[in-house]
C-alpha atoms as a PDB file:
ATOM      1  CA  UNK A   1       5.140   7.322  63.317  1.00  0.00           C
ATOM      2  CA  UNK A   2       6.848   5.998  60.223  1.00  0.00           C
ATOM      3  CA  UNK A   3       6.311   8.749  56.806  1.00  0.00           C
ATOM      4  CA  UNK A   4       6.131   7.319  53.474  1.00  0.00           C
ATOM      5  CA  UNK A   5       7.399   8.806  50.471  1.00  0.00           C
ATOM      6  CA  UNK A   6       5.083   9.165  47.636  1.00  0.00           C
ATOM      7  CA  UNK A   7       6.153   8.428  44.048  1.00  0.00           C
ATOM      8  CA  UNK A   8       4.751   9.828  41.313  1.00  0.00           C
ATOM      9  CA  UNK A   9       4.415   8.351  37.480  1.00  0.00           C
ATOM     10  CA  UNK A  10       4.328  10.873  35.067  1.00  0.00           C
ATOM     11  CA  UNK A  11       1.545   9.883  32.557  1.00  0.00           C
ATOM     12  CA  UNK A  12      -0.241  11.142  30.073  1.00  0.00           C
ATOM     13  CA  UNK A  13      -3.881  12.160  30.677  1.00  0.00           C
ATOM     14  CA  UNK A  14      -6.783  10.045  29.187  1.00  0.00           C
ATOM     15  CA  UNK A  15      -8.498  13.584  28.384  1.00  0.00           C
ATOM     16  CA  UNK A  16     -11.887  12.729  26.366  1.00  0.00           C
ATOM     17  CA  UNK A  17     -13.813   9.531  26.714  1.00  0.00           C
ATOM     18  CA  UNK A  18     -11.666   6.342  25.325  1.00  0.00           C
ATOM     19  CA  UNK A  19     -13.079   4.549  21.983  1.00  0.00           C
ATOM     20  CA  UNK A  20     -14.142   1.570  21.485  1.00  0.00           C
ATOM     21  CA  UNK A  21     -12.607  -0.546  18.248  1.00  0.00           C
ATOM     22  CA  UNK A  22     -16.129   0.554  16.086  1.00  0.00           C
ATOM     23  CA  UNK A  23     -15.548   4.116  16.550  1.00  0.00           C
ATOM     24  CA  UNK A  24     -11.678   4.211  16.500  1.00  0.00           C
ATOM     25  CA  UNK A  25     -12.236   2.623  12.811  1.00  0.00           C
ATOM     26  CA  UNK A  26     -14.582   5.293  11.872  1.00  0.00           C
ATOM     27  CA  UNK A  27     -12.975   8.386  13.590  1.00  0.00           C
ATOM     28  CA  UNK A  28      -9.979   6.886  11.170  1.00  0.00           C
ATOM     29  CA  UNK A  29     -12.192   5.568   8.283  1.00  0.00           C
ATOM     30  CA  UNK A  30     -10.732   1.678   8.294  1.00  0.00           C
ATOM     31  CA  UNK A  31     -12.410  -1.375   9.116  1.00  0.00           C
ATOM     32  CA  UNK A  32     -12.326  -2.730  12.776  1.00  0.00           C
ATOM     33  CA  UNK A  33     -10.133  -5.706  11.134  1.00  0.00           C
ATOM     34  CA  UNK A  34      -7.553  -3.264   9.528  1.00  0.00           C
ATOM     35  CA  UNK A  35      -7.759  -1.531  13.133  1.00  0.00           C
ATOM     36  CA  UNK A  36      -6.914  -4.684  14.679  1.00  0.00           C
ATOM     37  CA  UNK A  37      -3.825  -5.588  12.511  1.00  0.00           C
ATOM     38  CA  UNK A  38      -2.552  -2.108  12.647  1.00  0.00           C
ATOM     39  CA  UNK A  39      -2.430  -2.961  17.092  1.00  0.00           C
ATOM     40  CA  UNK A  40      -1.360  -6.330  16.252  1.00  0.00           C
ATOM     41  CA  UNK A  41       1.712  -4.952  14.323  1.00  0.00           C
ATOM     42  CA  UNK A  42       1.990  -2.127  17.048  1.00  0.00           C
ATOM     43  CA  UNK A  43       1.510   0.993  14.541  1.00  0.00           C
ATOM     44  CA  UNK A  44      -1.439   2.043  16.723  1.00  0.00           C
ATOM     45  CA  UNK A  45      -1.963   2.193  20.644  1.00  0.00           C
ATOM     46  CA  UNK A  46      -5.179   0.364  22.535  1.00  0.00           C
ATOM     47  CA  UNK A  47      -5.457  -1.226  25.127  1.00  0.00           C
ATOM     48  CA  UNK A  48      -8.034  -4.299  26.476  1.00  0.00           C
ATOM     49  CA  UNK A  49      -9.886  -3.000  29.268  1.00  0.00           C
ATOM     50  CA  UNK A  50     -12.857  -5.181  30.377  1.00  0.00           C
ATOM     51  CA  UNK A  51     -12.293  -7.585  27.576  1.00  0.00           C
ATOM     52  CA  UNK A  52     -12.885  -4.707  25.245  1.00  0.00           C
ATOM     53  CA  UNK A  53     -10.494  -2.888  23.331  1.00  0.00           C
ATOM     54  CA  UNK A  54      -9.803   0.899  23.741  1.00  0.00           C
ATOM     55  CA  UNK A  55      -8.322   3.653  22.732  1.00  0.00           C
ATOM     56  CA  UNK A  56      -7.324   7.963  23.317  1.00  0.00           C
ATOM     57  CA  UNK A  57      -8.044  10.290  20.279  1.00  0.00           C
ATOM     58  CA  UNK A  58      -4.438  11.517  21.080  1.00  0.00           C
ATOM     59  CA  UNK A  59      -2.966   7.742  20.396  1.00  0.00           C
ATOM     60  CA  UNK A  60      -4.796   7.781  16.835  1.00  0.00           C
ATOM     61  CA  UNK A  61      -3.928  11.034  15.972  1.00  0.00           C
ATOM     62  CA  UNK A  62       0.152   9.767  16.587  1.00  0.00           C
ATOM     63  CA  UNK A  63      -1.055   7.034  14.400  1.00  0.00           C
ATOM     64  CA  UNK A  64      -2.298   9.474  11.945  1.00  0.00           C
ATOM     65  CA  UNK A  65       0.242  11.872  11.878  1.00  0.00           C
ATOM     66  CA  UNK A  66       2.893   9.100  11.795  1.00  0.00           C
ATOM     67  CA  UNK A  67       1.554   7.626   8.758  1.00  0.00           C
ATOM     68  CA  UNK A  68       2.966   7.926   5.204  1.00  0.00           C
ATOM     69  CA  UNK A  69       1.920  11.026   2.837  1.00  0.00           C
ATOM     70  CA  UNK A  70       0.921   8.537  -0.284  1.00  0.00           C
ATOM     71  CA  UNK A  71       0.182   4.809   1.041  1.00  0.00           C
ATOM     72  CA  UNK A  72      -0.564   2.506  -1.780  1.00  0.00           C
ATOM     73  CA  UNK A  73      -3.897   1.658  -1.954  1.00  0.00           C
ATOM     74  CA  UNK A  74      -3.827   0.030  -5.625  1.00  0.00           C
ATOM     75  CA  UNK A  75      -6.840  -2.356  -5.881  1.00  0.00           C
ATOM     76  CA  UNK A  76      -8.447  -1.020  -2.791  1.00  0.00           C
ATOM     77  CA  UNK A  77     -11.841   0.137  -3.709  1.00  0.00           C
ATOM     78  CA  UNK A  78     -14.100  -0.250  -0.767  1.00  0.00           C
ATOM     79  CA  UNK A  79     -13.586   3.331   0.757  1.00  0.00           C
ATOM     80  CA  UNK A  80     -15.322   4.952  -2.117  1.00  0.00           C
ATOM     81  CA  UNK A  81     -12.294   7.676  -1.663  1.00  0.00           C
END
């Protein structure tokens, strides 16, 4: 009888429920475009399951923590902030 070794991959647990793009824009109050350019430029982590983007709460909060103190929003009006 032949034993195998098991490997294990240490990886971060999903925890919560992932997002889908609509409510990873509003958990970070953007549009689901400026969501999508943020992945596109890699700033924020998702992934494609099922033809559907997702994403962990802990992956947007790196995204949010990462971000610059003062961004320059000059012009940009449609937040209402």
């Amino acid at each position: 009888m032949t034993t195998q070794k098991r490997t294990t991959i240490d990886v971060a647990p999903i925890g919560d429920r992932l997002l889908t793009l609509h409510e990873a824009a509003e958990v970070l109050r953007l549009t689901m475009r400026t969501v999508r350019g943020y992945v596109k430029r890699g700033e924020i982590k998702g992934k494609i399951i099922g033809k559907r983007w997702r994403f962990r709460r802990a992956d947007l909060a790196a995204f949010f923590e990462s971000a610059p103190s003062n961004w320059d929003f000059a012009g940009k009006n449609d937040h209402g902030d």
